[in-house]
Protein backbone atom coordinates (compact mmCIF):
# COMPACT_ATOMS: atom_id res chain seq x y z
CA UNK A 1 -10.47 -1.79 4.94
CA UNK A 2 -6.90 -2.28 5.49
CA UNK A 3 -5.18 1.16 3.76
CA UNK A 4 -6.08 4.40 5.06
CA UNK A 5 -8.31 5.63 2.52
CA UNK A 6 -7.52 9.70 3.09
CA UNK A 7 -3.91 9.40 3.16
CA UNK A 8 -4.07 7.78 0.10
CA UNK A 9 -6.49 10.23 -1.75
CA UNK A 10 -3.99 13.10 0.27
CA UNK A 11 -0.63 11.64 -1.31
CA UNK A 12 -2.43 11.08 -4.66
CA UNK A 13 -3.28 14.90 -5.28
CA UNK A 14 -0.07 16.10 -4.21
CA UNK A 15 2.13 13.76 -6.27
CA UNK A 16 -0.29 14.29 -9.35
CA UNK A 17 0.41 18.14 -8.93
CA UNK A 18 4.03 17.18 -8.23
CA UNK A 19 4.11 15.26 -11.31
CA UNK A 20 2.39 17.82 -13.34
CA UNK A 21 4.14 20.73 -12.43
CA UNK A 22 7.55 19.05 -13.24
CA UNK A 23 6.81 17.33 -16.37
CA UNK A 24 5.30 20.79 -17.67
CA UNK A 25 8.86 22.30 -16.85
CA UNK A 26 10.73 19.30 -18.47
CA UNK A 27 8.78 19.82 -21.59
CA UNK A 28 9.68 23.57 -21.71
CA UNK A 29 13.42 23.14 -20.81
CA UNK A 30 12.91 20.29 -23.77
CA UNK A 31 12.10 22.88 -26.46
CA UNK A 32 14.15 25.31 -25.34
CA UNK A 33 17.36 22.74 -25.53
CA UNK A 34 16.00 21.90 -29.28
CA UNK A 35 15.39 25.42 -29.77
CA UNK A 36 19.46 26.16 -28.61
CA UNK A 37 20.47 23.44 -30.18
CA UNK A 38 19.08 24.20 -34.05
CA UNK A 39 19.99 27.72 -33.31
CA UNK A 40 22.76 28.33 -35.41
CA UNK A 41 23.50 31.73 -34.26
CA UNK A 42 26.96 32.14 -33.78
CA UNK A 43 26.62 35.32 -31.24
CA UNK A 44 24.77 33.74 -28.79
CA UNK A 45 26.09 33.07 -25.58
CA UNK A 46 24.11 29.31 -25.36
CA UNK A 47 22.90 30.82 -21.63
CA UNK A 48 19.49 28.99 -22.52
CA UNK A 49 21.44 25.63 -22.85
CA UNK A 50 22.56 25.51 -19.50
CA UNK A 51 19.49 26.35 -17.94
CA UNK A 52 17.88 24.05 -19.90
CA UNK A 53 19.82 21.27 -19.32
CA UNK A 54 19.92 22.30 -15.22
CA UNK A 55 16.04 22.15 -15.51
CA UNK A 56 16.05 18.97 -16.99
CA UNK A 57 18.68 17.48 -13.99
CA UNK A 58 15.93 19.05 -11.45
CA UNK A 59 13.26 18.07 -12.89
CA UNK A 60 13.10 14.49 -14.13
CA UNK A 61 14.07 13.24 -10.35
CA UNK A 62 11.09 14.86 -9.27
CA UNK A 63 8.82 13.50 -11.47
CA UNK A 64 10.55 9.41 -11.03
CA UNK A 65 10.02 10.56 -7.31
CA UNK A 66 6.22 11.81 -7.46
CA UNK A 67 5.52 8.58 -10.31
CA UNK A 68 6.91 6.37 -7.51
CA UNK A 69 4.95 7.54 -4.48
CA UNK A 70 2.17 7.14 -6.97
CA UNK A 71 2.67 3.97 -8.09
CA UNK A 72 3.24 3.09 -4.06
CA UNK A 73 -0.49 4.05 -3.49
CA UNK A 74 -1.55 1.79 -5.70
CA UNK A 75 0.30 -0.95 -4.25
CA UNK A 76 -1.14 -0.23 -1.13
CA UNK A 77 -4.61 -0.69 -3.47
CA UNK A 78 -3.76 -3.89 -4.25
CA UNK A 79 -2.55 -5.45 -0.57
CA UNK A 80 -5.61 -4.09 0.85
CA UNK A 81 -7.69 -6.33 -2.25
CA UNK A 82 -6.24 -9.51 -1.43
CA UNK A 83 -6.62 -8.77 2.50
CA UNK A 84 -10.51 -8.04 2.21
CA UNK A 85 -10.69 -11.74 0.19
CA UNK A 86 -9.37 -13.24 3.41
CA UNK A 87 -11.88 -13.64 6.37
CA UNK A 88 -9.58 -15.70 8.50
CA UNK A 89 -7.28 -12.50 9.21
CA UNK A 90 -4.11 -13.86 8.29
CA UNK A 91 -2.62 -14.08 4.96
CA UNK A 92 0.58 -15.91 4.17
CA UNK A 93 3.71 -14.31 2.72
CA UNK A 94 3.84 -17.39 0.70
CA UNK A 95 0.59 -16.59 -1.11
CA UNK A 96 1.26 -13.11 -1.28
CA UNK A 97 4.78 -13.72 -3.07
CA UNK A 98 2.70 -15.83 -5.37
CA UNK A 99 -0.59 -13.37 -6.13
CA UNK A 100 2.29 -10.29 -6.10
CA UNK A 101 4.93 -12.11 -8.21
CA UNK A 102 8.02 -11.27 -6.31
CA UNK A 103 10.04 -13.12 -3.95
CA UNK A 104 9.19 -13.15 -0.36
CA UNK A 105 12.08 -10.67 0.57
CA UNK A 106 10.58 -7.94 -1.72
CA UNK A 107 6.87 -8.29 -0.87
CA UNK A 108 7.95 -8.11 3.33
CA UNK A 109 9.65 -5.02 2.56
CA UNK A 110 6.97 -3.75 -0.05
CA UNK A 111 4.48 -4.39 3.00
CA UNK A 112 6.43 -2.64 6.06
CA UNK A 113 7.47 0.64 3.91
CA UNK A 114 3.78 1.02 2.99
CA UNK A 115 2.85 0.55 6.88
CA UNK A 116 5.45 2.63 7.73
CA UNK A 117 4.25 5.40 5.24
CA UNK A 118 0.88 4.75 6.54
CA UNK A 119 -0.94 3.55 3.54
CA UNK A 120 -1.83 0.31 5.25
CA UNK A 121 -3.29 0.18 8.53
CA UNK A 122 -4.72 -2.00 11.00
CA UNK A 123 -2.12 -5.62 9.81
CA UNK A 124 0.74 -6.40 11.55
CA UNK A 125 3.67 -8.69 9.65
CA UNK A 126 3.77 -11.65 11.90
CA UNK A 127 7.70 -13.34 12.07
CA UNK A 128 6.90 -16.32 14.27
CA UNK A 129 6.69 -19.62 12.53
CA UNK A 130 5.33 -18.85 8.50
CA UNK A 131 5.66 -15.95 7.90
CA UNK A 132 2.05 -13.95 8.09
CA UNK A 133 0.29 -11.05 7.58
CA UNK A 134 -2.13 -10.65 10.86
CA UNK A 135 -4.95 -8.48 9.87
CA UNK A 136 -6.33 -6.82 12.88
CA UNK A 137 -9.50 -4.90 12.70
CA UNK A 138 -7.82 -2.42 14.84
CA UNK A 139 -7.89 -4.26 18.08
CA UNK A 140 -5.03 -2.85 20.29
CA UNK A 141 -5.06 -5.99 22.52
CA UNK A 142 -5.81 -9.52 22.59
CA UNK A 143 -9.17 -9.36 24.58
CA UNK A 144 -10.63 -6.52 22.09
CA UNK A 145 -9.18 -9.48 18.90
CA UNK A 146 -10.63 -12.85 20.48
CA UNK A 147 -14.13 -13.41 21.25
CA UNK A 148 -15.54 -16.76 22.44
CA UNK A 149 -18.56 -17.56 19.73
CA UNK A 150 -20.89 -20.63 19.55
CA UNK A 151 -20.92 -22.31 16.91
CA UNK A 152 -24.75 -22.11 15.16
CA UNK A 153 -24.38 -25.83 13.59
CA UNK A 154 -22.85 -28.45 16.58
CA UNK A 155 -23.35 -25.61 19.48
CA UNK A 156 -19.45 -26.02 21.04
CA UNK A 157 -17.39 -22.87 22.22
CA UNK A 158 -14.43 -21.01 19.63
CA UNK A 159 -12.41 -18.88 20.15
CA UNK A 160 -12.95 -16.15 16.83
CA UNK A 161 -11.37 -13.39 15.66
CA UNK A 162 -13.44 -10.13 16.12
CA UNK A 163 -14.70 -9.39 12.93
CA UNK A 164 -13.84 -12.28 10.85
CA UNK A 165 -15.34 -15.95 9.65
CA UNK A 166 -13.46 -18.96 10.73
CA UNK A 167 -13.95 -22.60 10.72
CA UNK A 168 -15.54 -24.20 13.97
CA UNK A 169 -12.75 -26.53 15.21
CA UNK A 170 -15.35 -29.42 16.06
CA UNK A 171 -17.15 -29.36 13.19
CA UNK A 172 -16.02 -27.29 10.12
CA UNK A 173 -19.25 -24.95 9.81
CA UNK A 174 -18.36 -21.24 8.97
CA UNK A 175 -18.71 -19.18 12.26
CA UNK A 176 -18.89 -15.14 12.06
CA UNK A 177 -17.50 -12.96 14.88
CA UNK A 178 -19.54 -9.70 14.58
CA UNK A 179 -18.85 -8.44 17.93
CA UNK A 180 -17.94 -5.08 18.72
CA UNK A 181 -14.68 -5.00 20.58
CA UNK A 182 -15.20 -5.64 24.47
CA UNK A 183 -18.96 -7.69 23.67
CA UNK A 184 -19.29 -10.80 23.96
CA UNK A 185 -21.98 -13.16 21.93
């Protein structure tokens, strides 16, 4: 799992009460506008007006805000699908841009606010060569990433990813890295 499951649940709630709380007042300064505005009472001082209107300015940016960092955790939903279909632990911006449908500009800074809001964890955005998403497992070094395997078909040595399924390099058979960080198999 590549999104931090409580932040998201966290930010959820509070946005949904956010968002609640806000469009409840936008629909009362909303009838009390209509209210002052088919009033046709001459003597009144149109007080309600104003504070109707300066409930609707507060308001409705609160509510785009707490619709936004909604819609943001289900973004992170989304990234976090496509990087559990990939067992390789790297996915391309180039298929991302396609499976996303935005250019590669927007999904690279789509991906680095949600890591930097903490939705996604444990990927890294990789610059060298293609651009990459390196999905990590939550190894903090190399050693704890990289485990020497044997492959189960032809028998030779790989070098695998800790926690992943890659291609033997000799032969093409599917290899599985199951090893707890700092085992070897």
């Amino acid at each position: 799992m590549y999104i931090s499951a409580l932040k998201i649940l966290i930010s959820r709630i509070i946005f949904s009460i956010i968002l609640l709380i806000s469009l409840t007042f936008i629909f009362i300064s909303t009838i009390g506008l209509f209210i002052e505005i088919f009033t046709i009472n001459e003597s009144s001082s149109h007080l309600g007006f104003g504070v109707a209107i300066g409930m609707l300015v507060f308001f409705i940016p609160i509510s785009i805000f707490a619709i936004r960092n909604i819609l943001k955790t289900g973004l992170a939903k989304k990234f976090n699908a496509v990087f559990e279909n990939y067992s390789d632990g790297e996915v391309s911006v180039d298929i991302l841009t396609r499976i996303f449908n935005m250019p590669a500009n927007k999904v690279i800074k789509q991906f680095n606010m949600l890591l930097k809001n903490g939705y996604l964890v444990k990927c890294t955005l990789d610059y060298s060569g293609e651009m990459k998403i390196i999905l990590n497992n939550g190894a903090r070094t190399i050693q704890e990433r990289f485990s020497i395997v044997q492959c189960p078909v032809c028998g030779a040595s790989n070098n695998v990813k800790v926690g992943f399924i890659q291609k033997c390099k000799y032969c093409g058979s599917e290899i599985r890295n199951e090893t707890i960080s700092g085992d070897t198999q």
